[in-house]
C-alpha atoms as a PDB file:
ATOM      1  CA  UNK A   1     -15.311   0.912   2.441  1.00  0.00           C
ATOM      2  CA  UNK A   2     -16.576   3.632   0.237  1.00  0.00           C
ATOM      3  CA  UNK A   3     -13.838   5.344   0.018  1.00  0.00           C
ATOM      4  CA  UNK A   4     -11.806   1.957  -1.525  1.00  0.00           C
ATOM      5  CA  UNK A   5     -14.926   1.187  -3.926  1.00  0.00           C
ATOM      6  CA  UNK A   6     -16.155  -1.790  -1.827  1.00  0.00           C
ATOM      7  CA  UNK A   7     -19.293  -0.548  -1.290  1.00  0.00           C
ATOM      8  CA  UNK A   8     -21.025  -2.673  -3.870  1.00  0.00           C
ATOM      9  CA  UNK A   9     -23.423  -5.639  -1.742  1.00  0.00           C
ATOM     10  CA  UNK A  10     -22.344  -8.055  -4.421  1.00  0.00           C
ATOM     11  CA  UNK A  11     -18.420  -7.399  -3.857  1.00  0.00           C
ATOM     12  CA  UNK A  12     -19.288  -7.649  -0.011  1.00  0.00           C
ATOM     13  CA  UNK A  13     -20.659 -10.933  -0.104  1.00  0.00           C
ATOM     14  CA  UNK A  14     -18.009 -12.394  -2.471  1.00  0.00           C
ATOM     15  CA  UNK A  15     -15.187 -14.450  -0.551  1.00  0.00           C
ATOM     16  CA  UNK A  16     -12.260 -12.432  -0.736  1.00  0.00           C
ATOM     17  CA  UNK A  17     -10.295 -15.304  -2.963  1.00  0.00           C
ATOM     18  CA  UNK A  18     -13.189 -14.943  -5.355  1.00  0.00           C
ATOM     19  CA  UNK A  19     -12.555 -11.194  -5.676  1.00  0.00           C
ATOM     20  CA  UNK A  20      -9.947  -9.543  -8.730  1.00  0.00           C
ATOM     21  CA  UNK A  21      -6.483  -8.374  -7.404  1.00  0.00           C
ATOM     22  CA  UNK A  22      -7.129  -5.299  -7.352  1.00  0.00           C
ATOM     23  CA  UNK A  23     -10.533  -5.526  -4.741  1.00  0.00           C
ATOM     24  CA  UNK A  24      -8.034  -7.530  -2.777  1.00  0.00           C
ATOM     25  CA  UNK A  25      -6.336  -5.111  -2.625  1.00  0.00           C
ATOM     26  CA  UNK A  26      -8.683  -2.534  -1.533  1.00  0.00           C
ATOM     27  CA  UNK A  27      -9.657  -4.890   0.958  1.00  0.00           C
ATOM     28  CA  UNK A  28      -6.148  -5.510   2.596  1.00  0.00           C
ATOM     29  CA  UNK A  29      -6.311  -1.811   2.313  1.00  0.00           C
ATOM     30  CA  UNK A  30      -9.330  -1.043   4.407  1.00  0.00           C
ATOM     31  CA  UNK A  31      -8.591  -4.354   7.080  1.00  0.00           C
ATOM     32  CA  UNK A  32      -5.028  -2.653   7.748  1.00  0.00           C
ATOM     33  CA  UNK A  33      -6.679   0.919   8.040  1.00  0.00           C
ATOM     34  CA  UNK A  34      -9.685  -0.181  10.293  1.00  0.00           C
ATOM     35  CA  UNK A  35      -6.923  -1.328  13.073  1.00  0.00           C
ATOM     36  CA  UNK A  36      -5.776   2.454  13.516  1.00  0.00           C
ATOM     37  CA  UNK A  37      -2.048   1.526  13.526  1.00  0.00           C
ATOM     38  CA  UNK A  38       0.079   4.248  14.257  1.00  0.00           C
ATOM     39  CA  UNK A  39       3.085   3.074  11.476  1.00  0.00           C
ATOM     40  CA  UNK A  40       2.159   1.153   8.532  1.00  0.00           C
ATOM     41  CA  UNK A  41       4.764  -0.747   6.555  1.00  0.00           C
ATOM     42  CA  UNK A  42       4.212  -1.732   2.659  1.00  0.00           C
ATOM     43  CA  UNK A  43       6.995  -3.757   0.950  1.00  0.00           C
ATOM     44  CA  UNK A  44       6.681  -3.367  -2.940  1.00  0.00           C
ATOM     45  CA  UNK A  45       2.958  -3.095  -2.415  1.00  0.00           C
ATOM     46  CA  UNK A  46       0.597  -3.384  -5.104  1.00  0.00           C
ATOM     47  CA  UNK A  47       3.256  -4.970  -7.450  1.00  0.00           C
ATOM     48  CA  UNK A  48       0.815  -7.886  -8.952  1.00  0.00           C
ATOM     49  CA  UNK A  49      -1.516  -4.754 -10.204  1.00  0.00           C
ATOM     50  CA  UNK A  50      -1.770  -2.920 -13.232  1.00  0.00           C
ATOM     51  CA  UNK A  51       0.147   0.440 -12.492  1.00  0.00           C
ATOM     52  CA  UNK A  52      -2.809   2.840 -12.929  1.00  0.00           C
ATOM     53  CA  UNK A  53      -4.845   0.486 -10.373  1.00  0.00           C
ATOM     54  CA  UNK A  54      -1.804   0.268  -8.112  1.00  0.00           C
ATOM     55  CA  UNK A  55      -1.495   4.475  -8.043  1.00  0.00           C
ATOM     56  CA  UNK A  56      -4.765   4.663  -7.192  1.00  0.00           C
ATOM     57  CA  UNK A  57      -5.122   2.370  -4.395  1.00  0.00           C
ATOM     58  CA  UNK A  58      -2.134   3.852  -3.502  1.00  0.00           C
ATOM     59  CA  UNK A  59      -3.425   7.770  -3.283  1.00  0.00           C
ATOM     60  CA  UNK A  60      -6.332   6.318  -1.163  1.00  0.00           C
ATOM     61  CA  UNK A  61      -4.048   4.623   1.268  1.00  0.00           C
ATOM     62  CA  UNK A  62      -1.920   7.384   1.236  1.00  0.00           C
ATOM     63  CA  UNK A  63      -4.667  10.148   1.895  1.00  0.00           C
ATOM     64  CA  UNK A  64      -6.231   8.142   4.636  1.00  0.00           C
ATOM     65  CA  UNK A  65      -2.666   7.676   6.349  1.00  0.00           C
ATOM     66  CA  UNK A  66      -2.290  11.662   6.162  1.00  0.00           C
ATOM     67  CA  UNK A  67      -5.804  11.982   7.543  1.00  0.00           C
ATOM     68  CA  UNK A  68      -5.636   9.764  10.402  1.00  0.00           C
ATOM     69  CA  UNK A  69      -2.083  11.035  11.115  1.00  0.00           C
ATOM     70  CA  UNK A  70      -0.612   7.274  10.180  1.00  0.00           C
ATOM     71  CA  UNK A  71       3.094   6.996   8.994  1.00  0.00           C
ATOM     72  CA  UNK A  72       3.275   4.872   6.097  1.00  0.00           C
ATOM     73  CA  UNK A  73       6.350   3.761   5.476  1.00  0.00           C
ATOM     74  CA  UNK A  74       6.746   2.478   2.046  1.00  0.00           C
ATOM     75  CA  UNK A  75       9.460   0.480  -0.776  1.00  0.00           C
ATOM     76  CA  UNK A  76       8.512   1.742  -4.194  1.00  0.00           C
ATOM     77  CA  UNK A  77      10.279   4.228  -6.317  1.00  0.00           C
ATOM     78  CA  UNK A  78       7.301   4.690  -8.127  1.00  0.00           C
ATOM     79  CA  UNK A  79       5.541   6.514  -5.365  1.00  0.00           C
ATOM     80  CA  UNK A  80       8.450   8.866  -4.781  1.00  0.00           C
ATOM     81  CA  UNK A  81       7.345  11.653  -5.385  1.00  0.00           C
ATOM     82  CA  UNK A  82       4.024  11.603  -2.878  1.00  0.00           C
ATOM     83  CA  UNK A  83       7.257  10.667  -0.134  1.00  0.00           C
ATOM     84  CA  UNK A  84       7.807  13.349   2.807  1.00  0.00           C
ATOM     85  CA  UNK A  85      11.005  12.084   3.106  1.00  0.00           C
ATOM     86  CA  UNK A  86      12.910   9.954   1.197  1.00  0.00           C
ATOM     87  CA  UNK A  87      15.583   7.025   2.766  1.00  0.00           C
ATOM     88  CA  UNK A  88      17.861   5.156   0.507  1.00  0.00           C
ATOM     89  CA  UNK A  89      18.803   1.850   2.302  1.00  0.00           C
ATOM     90  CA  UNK A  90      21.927   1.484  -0.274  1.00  0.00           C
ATOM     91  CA  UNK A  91      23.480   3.501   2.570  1.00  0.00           C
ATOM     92  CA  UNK A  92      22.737   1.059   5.572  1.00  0.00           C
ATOM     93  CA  UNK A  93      24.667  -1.697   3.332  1.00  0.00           C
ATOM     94  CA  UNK A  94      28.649  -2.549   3.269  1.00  0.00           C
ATOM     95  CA  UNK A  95      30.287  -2.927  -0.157  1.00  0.00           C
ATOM     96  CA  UNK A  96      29.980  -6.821   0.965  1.00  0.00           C
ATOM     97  CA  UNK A  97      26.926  -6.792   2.134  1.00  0.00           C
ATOM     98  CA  UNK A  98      25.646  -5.908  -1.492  1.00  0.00           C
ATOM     99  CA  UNK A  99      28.225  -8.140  -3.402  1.00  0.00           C
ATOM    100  CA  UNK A 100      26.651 -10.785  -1.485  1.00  0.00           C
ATOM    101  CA  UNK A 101      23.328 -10.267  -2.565  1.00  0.00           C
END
């Protein structure tokens, strides 16, 4: 919980509702962490967060993954460049599949 900032007693106490984005964030963060998945998937995480917020919880997530030897498997393009490998779905599509979309 440290690690995320949640280490306050007031923020622990708080109903998670009652908490800002971002410590909702953190929170999600930490729940998803404590279950020692082996794959984690984010789908345009963070996105309701002000950017410099959102790269930091990011980094966290991101260093704890690489600790605990989690893939984190991830659709942002603003996290790139933290990205051991890089997969661009265009290339799983059919020229109808994406005029239909």
């Amino acid at each position: 919980m440290a690690r995320f900032f949640l280490e306050d007693p007031i923020i622990l106490r708080q109903p998670v509702s009652q908490l800002t984005h971002e410590e909702q964030y953190r929170v999600i963060a930490v729940r998803v962490l404590i279950g020692n998945p082996s794959v984690i998937l984010l789908d345009e995480p963070l996105v309701s967060i002000i950017p410099a917020e959102e790269k930091q919880i990011f980094q966290q997530v991101l260093s704890e993954c690489r600790s605990s030897g989690i893939s984190l498997i991830y659709t942002n393009e603003m996290f790139s460049p933290y990205a051991d490998k890089i997969i661009n779905t265009q290339e799983f599509y059919s020229h109808e599949d994406i005029a239909l979309s």
